[in-house]
N, C-alpha and C. Protein backbone atom coordinates (compact mmCIF):
# COMPACT_ATOMS: atom_id res chain seq x y z
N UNK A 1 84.05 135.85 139.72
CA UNK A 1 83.16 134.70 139.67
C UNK A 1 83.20 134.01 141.04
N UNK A 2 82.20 133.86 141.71
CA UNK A 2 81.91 133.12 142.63
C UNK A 2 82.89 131.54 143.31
N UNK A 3 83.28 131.46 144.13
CA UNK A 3 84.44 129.98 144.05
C UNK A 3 83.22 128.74 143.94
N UNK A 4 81.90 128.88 144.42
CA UNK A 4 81.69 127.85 143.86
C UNK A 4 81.24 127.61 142.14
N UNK A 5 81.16 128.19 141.96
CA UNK A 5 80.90 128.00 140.01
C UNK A 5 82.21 127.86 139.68
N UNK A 6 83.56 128.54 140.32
CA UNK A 6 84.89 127.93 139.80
C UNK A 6 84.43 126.11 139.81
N UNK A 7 84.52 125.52 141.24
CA UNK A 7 84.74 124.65 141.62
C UNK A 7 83.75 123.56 141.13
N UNK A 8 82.82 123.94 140.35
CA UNK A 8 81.54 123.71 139.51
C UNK A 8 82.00 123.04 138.51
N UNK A 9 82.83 123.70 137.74
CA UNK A 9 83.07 124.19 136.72
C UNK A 9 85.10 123.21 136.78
N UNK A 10 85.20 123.19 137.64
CA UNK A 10 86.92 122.15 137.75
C UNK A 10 86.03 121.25 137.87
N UNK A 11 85.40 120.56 138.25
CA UNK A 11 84.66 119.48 139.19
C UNK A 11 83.53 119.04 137.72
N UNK A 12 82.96 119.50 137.24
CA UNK A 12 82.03 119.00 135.74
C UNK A 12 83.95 118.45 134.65
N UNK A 13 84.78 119.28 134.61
CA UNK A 13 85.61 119.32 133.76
C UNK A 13 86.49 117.84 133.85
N UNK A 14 86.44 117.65 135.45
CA UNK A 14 87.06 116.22 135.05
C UNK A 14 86.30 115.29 135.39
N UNK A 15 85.14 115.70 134.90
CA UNK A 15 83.99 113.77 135.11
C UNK A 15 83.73 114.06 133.62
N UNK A 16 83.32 112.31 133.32
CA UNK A 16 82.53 112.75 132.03
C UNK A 16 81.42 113.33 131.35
N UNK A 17 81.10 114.27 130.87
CA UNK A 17 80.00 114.74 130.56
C UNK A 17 78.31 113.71 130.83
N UNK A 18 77.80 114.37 130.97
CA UNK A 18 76.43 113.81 131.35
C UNK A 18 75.86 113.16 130.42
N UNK A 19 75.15 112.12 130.02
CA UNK A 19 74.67 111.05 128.81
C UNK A 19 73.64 112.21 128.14
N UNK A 20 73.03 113.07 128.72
CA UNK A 20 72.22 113.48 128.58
C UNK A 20 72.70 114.74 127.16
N UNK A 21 74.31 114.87 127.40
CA UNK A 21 74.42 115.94 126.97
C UNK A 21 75.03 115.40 125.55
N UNK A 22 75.16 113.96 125.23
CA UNK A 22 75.57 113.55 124.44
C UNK A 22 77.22 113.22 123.39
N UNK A 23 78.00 113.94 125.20
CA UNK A 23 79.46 114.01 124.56
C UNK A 23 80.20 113.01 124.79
N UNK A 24 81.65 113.32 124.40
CA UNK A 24 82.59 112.39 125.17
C UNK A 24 83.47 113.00 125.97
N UNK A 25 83.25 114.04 125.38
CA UNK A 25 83.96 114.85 126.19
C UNK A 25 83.73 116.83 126.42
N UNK A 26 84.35 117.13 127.42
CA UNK A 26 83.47 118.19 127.32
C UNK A 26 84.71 119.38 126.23
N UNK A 27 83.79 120.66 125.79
CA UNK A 27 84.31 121.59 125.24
C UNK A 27 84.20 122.76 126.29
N UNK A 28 84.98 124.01 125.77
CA UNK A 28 84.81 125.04 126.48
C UNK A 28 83.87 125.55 126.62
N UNK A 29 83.20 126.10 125.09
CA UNK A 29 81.98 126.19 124.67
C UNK A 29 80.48 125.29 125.33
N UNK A 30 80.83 123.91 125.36
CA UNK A 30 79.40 123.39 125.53
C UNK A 30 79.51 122.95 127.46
N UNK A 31 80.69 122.92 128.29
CA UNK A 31 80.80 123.36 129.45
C UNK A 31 80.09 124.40 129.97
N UNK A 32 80.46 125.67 129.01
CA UNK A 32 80.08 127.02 129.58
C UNK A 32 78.45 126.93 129.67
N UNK A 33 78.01 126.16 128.23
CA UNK A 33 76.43 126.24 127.76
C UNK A 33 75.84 125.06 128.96
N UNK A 34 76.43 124.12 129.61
CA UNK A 34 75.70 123.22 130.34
C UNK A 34 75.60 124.16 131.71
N UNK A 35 76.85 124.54 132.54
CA UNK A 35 76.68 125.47 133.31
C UNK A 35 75.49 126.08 133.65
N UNK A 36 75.73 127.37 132.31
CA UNK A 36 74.59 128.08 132.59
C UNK A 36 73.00 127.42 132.81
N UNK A 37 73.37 126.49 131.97
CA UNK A 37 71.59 125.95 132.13
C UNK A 37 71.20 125.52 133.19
N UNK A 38 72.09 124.75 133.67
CA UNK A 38 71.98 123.81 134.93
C UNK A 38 71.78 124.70 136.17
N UNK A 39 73.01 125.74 136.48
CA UNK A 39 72.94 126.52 137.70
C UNK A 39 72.27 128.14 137.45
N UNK A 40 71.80 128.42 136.19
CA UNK A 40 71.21 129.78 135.80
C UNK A 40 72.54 130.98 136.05
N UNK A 41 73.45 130.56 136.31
CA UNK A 41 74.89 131.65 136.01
C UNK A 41 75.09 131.55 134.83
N UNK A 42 75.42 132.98 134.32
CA UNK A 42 75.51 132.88 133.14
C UNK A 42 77.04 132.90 133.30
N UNK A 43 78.07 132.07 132.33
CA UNK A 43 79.29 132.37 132.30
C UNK A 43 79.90 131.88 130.46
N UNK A 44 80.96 132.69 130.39
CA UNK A 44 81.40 132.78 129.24
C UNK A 44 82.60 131.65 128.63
N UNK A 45 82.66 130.74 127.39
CA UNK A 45 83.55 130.19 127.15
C UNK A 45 84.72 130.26 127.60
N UNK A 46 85.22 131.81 127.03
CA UNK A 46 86.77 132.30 127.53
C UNK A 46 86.56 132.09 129.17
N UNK A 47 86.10 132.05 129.70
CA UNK A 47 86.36 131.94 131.43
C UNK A 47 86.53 130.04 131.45
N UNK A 48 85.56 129.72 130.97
CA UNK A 48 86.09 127.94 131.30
C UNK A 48 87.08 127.75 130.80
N UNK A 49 87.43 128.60 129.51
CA UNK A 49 88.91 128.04 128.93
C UNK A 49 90.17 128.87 129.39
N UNK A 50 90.13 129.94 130.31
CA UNK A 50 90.77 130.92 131.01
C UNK A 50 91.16 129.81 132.20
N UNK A 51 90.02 129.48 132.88
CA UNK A 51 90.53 128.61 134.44
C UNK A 51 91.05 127.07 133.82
N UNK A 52 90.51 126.65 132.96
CA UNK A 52 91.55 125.81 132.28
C UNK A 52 92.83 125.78 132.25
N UNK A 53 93.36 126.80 131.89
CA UNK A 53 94.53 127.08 131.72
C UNK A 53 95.18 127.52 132.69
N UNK A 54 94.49 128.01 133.87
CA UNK A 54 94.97 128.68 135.17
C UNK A 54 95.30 126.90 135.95
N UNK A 55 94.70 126.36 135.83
CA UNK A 55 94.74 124.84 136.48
C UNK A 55 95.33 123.57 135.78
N UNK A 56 95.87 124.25 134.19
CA UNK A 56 96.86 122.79 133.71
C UNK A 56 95.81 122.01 133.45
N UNK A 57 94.42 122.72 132.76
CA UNK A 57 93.51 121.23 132.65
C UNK A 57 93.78 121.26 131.23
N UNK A 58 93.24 119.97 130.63
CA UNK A 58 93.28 119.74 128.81
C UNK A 58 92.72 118.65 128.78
N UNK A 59 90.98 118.68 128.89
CA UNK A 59 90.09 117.59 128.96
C UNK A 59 90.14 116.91 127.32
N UNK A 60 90.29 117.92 126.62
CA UNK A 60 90.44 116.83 124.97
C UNK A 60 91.56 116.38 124.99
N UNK A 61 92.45 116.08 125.90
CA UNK A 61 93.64 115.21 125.94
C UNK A 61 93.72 113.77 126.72
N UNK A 62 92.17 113.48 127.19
CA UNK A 62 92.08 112.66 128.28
C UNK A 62 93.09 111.18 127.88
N UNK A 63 93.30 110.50 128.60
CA UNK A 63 94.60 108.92 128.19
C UNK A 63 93.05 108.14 127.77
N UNK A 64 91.92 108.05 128.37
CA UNK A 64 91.15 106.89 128.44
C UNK A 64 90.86 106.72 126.94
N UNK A 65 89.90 105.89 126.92
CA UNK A 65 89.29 105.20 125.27
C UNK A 65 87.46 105.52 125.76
N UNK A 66 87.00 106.31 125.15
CA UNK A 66 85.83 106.16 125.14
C UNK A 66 85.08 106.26 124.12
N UNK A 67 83.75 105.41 123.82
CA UNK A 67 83.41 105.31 123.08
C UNK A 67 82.32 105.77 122.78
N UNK A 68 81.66 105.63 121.59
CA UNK A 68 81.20 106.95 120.86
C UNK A 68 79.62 106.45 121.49
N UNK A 69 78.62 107.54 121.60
CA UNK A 69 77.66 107.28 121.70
C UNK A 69 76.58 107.86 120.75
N UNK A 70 76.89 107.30 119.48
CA UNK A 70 76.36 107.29 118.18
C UNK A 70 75.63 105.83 118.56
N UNK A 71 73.95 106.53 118.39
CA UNK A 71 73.16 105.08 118.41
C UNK A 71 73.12 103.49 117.05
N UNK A 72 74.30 104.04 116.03
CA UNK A 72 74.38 103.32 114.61
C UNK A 72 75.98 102.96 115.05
N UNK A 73 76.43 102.97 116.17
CA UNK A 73 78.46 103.05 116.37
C UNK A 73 78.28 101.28 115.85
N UNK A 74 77.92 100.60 116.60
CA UNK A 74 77.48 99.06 116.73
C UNK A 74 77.75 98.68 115.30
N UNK A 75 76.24 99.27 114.40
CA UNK A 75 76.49 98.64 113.14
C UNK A 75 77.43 99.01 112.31
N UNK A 76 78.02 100.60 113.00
CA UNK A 76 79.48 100.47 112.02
C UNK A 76 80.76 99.87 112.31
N UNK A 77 80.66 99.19 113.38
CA UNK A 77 81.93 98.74 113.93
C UNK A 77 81.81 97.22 113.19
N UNK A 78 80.70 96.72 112.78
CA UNK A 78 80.53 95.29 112.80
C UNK A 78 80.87 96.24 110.67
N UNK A 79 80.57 96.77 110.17
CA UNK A 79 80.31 97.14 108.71
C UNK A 79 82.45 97.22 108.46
N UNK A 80 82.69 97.36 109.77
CA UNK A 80 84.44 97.80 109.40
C UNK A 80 85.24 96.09 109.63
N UNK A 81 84.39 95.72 110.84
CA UNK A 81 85.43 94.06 111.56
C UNK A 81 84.67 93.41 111.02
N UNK A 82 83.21 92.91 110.64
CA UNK A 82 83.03 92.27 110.28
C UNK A 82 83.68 91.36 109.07
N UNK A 83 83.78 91.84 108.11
CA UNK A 83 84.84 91.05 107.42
C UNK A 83 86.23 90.11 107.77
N UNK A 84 86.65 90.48 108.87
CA UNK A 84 87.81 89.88 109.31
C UNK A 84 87.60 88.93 110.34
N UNK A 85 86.48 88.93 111.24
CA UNK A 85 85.69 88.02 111.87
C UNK A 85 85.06 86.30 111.34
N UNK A 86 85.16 85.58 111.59
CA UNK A 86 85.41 84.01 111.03
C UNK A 86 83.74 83.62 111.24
N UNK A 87 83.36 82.99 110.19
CA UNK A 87 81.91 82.84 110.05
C UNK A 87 81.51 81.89 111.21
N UNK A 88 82.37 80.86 111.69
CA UNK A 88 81.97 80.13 112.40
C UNK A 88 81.73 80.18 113.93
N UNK A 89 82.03 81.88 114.62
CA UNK A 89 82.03 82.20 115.44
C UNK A 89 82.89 82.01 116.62
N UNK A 90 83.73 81.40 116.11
CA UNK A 90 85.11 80.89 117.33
C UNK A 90 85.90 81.72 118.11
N UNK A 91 86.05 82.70 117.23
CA UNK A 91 87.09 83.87 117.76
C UNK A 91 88.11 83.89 116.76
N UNK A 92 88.86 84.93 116.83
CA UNK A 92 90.30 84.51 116.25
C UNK A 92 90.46 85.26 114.90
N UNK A 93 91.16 86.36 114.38
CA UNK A 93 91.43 86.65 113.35
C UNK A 93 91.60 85.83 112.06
N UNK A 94 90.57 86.03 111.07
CA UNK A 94 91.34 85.21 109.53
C UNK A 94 92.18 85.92 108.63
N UNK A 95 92.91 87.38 109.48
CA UNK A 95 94.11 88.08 108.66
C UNK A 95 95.39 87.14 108.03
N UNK A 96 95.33 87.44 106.70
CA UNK A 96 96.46 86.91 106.55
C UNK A 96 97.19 87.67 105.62
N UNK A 97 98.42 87.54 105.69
CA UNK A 97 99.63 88.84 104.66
C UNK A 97 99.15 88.14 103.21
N UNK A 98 99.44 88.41 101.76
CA UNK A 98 99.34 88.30 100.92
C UNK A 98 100.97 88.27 100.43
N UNK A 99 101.05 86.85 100.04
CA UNK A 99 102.32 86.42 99.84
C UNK A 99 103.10 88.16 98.86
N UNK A 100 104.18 88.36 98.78
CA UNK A 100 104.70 89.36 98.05
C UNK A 100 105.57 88.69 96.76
N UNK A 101 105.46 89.41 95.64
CA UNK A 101 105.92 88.59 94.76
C UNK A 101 106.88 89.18 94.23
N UNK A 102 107.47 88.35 93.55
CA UNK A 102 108.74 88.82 92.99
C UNK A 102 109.66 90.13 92.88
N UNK A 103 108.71 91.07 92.53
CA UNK A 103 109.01 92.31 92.04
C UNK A 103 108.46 93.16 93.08
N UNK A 104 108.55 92.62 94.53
CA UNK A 104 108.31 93.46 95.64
C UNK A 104 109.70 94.63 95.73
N UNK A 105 109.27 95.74 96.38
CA UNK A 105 110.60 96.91 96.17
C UNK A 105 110.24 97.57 94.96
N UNK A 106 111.00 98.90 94.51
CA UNK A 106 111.78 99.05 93.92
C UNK A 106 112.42 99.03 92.75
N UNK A 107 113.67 98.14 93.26
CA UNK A 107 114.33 97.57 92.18
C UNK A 107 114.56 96.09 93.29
N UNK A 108 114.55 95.02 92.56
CA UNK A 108 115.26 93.62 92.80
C UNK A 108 116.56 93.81 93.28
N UNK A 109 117.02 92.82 94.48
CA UNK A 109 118.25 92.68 94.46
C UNK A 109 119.28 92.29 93.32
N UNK A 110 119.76 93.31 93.06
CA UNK A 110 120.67 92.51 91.95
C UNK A 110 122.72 92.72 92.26
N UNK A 111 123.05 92.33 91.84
CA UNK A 111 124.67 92.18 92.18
C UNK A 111 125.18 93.49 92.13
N UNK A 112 126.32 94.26 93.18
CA UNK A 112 126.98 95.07 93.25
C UNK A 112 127.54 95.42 92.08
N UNK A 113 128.70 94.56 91.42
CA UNK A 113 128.96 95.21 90.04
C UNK A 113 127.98 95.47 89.01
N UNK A 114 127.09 94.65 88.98
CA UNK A 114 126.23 95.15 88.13
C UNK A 114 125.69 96.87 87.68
N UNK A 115 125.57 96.99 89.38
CA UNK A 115 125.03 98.21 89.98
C UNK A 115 125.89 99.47 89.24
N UNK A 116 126.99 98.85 89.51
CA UNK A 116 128.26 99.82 89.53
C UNK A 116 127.95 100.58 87.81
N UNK A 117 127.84 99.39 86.62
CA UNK A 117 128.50 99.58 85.47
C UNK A 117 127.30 100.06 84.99
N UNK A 118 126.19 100.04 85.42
CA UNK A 118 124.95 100.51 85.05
C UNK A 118 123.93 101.86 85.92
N UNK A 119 124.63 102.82 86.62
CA UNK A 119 123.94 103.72 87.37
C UNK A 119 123.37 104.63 86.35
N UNK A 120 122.97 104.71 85.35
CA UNK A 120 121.74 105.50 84.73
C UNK A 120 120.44 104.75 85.00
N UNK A 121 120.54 103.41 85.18
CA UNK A 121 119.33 102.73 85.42
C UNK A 121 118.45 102.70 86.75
N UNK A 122 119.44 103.33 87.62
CA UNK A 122 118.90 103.48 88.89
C UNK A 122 119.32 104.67 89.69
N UNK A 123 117.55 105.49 89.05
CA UNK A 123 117.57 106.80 89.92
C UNK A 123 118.47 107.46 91.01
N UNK A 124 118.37 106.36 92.11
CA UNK A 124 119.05 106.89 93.34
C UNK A 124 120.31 106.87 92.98
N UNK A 125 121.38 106.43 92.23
CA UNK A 125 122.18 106.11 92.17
C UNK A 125 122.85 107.57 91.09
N UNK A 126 122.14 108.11 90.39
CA UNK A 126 122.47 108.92 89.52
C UNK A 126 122.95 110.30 89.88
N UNK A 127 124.10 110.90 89.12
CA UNK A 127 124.67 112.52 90.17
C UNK A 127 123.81 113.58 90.44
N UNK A 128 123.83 114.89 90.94
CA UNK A 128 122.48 115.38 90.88
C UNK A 128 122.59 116.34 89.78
N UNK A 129 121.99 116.81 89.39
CA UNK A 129 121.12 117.46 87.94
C UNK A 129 121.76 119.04 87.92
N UNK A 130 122.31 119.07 89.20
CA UNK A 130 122.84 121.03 88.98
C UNK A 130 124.11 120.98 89.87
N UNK A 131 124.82 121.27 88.97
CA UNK A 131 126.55 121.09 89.71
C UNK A 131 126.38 122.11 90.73
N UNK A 132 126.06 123.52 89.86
CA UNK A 132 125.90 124.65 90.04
C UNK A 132 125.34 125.02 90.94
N UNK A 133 125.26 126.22 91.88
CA UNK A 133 124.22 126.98 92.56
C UNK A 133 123.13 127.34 92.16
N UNK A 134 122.30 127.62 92.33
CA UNK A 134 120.65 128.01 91.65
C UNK A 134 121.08 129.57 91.02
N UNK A 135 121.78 130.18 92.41
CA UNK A 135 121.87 131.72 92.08
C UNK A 135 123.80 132.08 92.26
N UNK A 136 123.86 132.72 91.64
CA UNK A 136 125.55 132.72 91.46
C UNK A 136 125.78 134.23 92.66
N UNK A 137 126.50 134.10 92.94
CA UNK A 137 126.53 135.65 93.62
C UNK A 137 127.11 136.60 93.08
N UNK A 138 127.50 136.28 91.81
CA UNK A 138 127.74 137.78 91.15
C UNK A 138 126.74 137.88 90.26
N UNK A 139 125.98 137.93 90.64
CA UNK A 139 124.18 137.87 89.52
C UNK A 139 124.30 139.44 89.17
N UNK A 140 123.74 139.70 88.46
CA UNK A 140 123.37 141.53 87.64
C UNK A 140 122.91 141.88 88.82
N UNK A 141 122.10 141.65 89.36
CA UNK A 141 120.84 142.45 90.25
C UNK A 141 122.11 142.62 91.67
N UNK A 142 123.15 142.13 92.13
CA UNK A 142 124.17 142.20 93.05
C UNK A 142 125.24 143.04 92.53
N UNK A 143 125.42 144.35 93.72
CA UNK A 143 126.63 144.75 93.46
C UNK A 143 127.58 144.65 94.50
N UNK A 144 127.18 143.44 94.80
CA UNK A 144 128.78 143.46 95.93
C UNK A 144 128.70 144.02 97.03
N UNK A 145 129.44 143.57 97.99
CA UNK A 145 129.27 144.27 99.49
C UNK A 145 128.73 145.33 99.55
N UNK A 146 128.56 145.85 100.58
CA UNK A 146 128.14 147.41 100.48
C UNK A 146 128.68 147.72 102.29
């Protein structure tokens, strides 16, 4: 392959895709498909995702935040925050915890001896259910070293 369609092709991989093309980011696949259109070389997925890998790139790993360019993103962002947003327009979260009541947990704190004289009542506390091994090693189907 030609070094400039390499360098095409490193050089498209770390800008952001074109508005035009509607991403956020690019794929191997729709890299390879902009390529070709753009410069009339035809080149194959496995090669953008081949020099990828020859160069330590991993564009679906980018750190940034970008956002979606879904022409409805707007009204779903307001359909998710809106609710938590204050009618009067001030700013400022109206989150608030929901007191926890009584019987938050579990089980209630209750007193150590208590605990003690009563462990059938509390699961964790109970021995486990098979002293035993699952499988014994002198099972029928075992004859012993060999």
């Amino acid at each position: 392959m030609p070094a400039n369609i390499r360098s095409r092709v490193l050089a498209l991989t770390r800008a952001t895709p074109p508005a035009e093309t509607g991403l956020t980011h690019w794929s191997s696949r729709e890299l390879a498909k902009y390529v070709t259109r753009t410069t009339g070389v035809s080149i194959s997925w496995h090669f953008v995702a081949k020099l990828w890998r020859e160069n330590h790139l991993q564009p679906w790993r980018q750190g940034t935040f970008k956002l979606s360019r879904d022409p409805e993103f707007a009204d779903n962002v307001m359909d998710i925050v809106g609710p938590y947003l204050p009618a009067d327009g001030r700013g400022g979260a109206q989150l608030r915890r929901e007191d926890a009541g009584p019987s938050t947990g579990p089980y209630p704190a209750v007193a150590a001896d208590h605990v003690r004289r009563h462990r059938e009542a509390y699961p964790r506390l109970r021995p486990p259910r098979h002293h035993q091994p699952l499988r014994d090693n002198r099972s029928r189907n075992r004859q012993g070293l060999r």
